[in-house]
PDB file of N, CA and C in Angstrom:
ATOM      1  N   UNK A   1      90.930 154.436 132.556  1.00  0.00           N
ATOM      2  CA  UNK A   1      90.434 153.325 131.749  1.00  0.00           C
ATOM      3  C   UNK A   1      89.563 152.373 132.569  1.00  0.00           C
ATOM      4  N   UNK A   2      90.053 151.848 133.867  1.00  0.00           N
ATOM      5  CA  UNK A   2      89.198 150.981 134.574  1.00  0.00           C
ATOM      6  C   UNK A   2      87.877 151.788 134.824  1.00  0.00           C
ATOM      7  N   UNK A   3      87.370 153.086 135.039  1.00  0.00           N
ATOM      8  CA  UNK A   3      86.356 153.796 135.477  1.00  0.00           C
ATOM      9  C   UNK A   3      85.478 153.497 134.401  1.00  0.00           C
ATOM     10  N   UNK A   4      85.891 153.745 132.924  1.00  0.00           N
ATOM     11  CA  UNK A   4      85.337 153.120 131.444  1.00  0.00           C
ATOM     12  C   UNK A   4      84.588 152.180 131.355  1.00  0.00           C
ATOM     13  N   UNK A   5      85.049 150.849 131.984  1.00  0.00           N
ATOM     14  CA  UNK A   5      85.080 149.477 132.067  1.00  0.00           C
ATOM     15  C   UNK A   5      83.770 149.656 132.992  1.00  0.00           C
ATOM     16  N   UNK A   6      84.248 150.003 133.787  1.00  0.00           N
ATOM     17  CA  UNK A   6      83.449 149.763 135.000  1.00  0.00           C
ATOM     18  C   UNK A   6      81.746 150.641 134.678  1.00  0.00           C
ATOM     19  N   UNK A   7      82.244 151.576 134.285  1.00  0.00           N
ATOM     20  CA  UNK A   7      80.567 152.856 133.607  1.00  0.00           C
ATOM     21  C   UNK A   7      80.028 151.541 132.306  1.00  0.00           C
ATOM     22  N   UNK A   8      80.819 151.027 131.435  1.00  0.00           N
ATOM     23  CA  UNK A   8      80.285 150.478 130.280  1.00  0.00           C
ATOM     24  C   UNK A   8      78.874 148.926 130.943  1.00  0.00           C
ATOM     25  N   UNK A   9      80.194 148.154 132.129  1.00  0.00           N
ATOM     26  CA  UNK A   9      79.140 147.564 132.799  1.00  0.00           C
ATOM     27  C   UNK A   9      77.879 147.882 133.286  1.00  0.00           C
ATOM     28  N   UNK A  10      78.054 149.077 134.099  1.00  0.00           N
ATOM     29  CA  UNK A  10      77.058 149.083 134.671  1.00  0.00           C
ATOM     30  C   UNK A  10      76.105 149.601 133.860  1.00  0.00           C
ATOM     31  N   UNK A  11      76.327 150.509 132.637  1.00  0.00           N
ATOM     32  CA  UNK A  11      75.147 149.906 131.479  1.00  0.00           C
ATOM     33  C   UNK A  11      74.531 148.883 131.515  1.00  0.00           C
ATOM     34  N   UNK A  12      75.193 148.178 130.791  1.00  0.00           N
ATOM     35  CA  UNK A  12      75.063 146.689 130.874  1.00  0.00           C
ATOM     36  C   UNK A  12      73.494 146.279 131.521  1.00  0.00           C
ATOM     37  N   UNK A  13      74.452 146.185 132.791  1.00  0.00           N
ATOM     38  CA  UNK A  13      73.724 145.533 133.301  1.00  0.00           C
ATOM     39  C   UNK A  13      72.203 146.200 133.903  1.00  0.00           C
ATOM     40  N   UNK A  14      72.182 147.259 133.438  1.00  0.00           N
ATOM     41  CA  UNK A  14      70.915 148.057 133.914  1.00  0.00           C
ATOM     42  C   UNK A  14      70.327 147.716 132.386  1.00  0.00           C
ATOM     43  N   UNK A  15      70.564 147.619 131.721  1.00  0.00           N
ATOM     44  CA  UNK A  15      69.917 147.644 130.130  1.00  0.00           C
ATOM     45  C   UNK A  15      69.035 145.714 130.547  1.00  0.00           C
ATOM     46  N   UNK A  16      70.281 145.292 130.803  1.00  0.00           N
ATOM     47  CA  UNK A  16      69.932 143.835 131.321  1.00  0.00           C
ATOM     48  C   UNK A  16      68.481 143.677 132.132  1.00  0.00           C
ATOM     49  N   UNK A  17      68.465 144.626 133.095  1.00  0.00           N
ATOM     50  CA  UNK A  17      67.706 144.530 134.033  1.00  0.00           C
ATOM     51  C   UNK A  17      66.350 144.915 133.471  1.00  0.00           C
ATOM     52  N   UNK A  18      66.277 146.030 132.564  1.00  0.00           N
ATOM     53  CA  UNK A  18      65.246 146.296 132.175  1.00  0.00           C
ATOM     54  C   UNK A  18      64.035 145.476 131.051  1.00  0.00           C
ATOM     55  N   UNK A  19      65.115 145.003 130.343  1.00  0.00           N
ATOM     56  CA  UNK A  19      64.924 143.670 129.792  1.00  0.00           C
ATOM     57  C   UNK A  19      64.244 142.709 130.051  1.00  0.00           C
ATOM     58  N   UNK A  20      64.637 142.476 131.205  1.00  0.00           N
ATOM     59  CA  UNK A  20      64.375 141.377 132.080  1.00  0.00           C
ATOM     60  C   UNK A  20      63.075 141.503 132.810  1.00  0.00           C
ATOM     61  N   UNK A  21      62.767 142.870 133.780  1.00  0.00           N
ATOM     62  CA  UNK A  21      61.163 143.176 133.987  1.00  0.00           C
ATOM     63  C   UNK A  21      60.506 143.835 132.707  1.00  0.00           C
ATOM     64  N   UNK A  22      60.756 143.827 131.977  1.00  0.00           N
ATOM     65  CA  UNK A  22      59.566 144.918 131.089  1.00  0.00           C
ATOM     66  C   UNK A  22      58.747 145.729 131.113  1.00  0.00           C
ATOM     67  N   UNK A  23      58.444 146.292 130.558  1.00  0.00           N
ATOM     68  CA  UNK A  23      56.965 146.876 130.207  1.00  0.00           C
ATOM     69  C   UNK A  23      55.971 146.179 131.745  1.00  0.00           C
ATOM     70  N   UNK A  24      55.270 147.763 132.118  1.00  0.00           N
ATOM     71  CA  UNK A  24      54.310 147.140 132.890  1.00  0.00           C
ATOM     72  C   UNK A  24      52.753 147.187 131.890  1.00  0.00           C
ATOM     73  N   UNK A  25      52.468 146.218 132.481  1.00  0.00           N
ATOM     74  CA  UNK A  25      51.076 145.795 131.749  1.00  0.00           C
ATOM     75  C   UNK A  25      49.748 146.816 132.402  1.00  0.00           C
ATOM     76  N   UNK A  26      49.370 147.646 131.256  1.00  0.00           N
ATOM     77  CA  UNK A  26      48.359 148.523 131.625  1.00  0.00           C
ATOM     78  C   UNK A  26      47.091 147.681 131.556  1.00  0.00           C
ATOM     79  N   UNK A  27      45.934 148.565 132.826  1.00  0.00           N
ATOM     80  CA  UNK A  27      44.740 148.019 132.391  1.00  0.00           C
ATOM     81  C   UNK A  27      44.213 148.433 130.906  1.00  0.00           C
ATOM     82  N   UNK A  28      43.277 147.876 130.313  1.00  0.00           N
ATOM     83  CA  UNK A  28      43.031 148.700 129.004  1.00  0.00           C
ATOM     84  C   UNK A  28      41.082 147.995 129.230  1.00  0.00           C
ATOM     85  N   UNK A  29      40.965 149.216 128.087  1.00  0.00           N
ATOM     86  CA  UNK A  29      39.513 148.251 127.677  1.00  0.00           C
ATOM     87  C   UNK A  29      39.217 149.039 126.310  1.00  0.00           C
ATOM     88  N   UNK A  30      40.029 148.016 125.178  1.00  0.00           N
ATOM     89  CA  UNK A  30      40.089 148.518 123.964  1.00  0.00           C
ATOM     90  C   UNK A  30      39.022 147.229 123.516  1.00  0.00           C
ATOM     91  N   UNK A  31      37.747 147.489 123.475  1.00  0.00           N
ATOM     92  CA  UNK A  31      36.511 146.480 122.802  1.00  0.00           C
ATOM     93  C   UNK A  31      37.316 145.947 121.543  1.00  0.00           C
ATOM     94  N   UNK A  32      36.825 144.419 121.219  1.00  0.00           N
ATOM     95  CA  UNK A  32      36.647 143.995 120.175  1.00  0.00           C
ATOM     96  C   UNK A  32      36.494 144.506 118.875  1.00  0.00           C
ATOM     97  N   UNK A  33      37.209 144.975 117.571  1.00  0.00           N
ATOM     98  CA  UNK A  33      36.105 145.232 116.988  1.00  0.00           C
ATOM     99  C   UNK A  33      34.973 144.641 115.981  1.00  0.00           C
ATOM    100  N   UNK A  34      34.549 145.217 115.188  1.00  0.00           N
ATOM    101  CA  UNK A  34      32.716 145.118 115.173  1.00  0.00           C
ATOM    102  C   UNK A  34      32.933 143.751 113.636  1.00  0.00           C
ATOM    103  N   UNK A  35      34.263 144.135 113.218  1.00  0.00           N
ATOM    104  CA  UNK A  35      34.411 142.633 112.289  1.00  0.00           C
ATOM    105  C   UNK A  35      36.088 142.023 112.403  1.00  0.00           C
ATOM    106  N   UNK A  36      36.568 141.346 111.489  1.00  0.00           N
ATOM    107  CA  UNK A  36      37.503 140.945 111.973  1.00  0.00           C
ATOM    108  C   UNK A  36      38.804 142.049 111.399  1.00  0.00           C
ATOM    109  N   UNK A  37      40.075 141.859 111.554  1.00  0.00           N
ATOM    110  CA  UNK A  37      40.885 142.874 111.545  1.00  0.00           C
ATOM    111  C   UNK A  37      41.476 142.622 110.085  1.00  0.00           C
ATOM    112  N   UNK A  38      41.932 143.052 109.308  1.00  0.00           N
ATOM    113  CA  UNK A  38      42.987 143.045 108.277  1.00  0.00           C
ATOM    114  C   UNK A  38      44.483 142.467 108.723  1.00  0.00           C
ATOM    115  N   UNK A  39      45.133 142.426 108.487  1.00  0.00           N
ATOM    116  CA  UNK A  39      46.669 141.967 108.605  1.00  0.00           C
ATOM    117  C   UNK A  39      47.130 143.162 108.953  1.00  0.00           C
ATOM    118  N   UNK A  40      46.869 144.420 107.996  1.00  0.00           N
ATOM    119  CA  UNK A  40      47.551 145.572 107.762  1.00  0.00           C
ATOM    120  C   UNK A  40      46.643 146.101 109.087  1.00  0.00           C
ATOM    121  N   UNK A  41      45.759 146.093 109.529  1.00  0.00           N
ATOM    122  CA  UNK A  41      44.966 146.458 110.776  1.00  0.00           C
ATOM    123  C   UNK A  41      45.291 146.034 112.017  1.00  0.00           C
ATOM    124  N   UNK A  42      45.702 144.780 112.361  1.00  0.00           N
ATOM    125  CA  UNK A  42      46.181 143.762 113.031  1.00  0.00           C
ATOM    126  C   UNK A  42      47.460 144.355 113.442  1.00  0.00           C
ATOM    127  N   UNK A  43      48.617 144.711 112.462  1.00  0.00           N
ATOM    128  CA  UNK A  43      49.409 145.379 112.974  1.00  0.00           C
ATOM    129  C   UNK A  43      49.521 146.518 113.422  1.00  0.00           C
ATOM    130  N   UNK A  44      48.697 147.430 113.391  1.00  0.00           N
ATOM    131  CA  UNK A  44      48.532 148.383 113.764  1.00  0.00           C
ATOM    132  C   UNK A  44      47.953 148.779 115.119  1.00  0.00           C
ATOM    133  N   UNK A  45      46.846 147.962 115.177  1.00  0.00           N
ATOM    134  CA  UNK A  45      46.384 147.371 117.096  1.00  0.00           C
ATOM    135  C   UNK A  45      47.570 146.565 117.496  1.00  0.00           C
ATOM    136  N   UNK A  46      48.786 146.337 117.044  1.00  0.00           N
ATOM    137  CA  UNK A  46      49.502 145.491 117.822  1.00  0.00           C
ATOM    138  C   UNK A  46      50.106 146.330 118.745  1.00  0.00           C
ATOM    139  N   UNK A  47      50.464 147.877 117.647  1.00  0.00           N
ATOM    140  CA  UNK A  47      51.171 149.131 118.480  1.00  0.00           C
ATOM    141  C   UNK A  47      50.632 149.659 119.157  1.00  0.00           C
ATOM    142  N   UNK A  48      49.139 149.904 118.378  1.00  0.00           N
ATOM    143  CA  UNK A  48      48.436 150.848 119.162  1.00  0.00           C
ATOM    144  C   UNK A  48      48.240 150.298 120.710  1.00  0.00           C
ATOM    145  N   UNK A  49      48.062 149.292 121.065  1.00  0.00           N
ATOM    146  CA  UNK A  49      47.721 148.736 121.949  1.00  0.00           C
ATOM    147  C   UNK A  49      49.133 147.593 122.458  1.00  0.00           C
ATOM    148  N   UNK A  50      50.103 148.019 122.376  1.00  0.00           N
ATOM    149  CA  UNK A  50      51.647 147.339 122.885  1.00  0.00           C
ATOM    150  C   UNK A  50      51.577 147.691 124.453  1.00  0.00           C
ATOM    151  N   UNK A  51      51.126 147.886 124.988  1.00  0.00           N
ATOM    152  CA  UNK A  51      51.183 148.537 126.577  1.00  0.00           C
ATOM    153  C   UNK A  51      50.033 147.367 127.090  1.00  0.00           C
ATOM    154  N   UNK A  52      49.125 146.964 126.079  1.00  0.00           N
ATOM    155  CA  UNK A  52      47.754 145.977 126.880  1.00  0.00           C
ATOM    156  C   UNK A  52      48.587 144.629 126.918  1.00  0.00           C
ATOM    157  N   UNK A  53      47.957 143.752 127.575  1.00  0.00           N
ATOM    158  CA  UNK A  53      48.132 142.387 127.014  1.00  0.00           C
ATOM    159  C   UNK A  53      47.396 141.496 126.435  1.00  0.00           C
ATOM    160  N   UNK A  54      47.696 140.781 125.666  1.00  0.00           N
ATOM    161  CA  UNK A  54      46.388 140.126 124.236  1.00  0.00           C
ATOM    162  C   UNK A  54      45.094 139.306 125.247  1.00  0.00           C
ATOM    163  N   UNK A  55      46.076 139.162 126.345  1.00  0.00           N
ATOM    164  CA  UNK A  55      44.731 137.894 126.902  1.00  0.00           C
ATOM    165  C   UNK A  55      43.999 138.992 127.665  1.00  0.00           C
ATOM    166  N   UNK A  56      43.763 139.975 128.231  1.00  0.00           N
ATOM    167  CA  UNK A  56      43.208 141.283 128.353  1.00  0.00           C
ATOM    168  C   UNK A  56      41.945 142.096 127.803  1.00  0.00           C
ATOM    169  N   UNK A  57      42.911 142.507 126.414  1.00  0.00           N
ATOM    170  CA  UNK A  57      42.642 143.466 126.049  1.00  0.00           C
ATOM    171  C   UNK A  57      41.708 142.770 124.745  1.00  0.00           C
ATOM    172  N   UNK A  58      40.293 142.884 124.329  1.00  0.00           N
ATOM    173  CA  UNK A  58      39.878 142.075 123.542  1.00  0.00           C
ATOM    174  C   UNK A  58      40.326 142.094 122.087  1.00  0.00           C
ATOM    175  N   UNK A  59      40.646 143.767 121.965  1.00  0.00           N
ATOM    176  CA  UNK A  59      41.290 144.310 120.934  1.00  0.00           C
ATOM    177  C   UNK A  59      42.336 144.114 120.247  1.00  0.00           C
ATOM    178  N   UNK A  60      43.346 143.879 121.178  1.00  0.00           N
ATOM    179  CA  UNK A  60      44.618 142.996 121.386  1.00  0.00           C
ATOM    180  C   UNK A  60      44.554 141.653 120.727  1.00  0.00           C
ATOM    181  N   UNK A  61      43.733 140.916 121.146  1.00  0.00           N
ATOM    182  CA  UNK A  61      43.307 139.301 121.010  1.00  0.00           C
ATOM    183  C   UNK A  61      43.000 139.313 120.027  1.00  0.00           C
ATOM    184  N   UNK A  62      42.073 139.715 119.334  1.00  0.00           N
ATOM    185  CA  UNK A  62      42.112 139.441 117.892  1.00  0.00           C
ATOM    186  C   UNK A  62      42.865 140.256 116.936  1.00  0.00           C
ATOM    187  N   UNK A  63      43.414 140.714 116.731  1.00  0.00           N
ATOM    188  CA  UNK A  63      44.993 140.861 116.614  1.00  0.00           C
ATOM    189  C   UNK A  63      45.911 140.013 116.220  1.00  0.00           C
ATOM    190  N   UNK A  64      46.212 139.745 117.638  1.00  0.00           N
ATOM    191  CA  UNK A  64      47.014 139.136 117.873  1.00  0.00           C
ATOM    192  C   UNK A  64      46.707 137.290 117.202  1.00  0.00           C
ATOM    193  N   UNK A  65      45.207 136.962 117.125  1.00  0.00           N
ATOM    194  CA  UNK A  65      45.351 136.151 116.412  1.00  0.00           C
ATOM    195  C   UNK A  65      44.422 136.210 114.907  1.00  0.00           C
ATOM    196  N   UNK A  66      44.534 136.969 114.687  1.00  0.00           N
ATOM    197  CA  UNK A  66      44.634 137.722 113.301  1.00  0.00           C
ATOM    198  C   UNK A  66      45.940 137.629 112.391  1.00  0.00           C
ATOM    199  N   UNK A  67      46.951 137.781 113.375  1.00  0.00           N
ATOM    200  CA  UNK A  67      48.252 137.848 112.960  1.00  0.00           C
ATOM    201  C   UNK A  67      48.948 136.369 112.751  1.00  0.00           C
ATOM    202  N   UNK A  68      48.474 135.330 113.961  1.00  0.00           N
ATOM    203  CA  UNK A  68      48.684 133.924 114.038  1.00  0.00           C
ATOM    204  C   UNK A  68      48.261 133.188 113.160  1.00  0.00           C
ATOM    205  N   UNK A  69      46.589 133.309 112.913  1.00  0.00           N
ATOM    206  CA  UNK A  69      46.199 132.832 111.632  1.00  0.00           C
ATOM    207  C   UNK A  69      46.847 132.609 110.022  1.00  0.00           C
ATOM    208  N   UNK A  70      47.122 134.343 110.207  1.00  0.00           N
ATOM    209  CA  UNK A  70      48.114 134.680 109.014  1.00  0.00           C
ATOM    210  C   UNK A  70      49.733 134.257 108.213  1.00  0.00           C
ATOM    211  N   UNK A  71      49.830 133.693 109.892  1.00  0.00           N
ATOM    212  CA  UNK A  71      50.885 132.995 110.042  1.00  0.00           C
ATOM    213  C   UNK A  71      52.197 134.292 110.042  1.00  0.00           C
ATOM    214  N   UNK A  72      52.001 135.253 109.940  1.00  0.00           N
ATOM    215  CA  UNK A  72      52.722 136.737 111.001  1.00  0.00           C
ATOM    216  C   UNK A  72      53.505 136.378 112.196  1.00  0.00           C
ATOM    217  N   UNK A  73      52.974 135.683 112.551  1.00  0.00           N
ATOM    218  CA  UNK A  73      53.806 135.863 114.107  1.00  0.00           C
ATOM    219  C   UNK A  73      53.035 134.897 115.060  1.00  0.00           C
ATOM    220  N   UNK A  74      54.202 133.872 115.217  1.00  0.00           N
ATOM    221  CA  UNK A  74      54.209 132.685 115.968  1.00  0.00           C
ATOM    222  C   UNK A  74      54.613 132.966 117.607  1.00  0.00           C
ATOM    223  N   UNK A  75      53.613 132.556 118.142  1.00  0.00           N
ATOM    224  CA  UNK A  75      53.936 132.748 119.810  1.00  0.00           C
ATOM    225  C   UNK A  75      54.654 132.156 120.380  1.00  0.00           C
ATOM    226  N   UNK A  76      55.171 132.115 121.302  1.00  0.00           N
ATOM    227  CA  UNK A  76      56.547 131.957 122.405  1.00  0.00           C
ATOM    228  C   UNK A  76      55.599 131.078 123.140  1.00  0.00           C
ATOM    229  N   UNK A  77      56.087 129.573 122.723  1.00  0.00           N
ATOM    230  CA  UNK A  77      55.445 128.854 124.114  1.00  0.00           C
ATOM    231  C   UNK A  77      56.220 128.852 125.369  1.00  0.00           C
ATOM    232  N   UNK A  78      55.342 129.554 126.273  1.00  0.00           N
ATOM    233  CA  UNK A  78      56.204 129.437 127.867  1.00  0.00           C
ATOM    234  C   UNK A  78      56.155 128.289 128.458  1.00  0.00           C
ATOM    235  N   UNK A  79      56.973 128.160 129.107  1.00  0.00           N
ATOM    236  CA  UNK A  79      57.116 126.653 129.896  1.00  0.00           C
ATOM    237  C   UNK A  79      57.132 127.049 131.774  1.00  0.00           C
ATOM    238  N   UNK A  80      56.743 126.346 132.549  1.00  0.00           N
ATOM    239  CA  UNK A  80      56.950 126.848 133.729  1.00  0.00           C
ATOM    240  C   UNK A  80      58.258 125.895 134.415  1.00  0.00           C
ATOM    241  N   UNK A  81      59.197 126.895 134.912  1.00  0.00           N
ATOM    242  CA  UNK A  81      60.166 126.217 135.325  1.00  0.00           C
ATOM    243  C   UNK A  81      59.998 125.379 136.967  1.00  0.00           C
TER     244      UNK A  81
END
């Protein structure tokens, strides 16, 4: 039983860990595109392009505030500790 305990943690805490660094941020160079995105489009560059990052990837960026506009999805203000 303690071996249980002990395997369930160290899940845990590796699940934790991964969490915690994420995703590495690929280079990308997914252009702009040529008008603005749909909602239903918007989400779809969100996946297609989940590996870029919005401030990056131009493709990403409008998107991503494609989606903000829409009021979809509100960003995480970071704070620096």
């Amino acid at each position: 039983m303690p071996a249980l305990i002990i395997t369930c943690i160290a899940i845990v805490l590796g699940l934790l860990i991964v969490a915690a660094v994420g995703r590495p941020v690929q280079e990308c160079n997914h252009p702009a595109p040529d008008r603005s995105y749909t909602v239903d489009e918007a989400h779809h560059a969100m996946q297609a392009y989940r590996d870029c990052d919005h401030q990056t990837c131009e493709a990403k960026f409008v998107a991503f505030h494609t989606l903000v506009d829409a009021g979809k999805l509100i960003p995480v203000e970071r704070t620096s500790r």
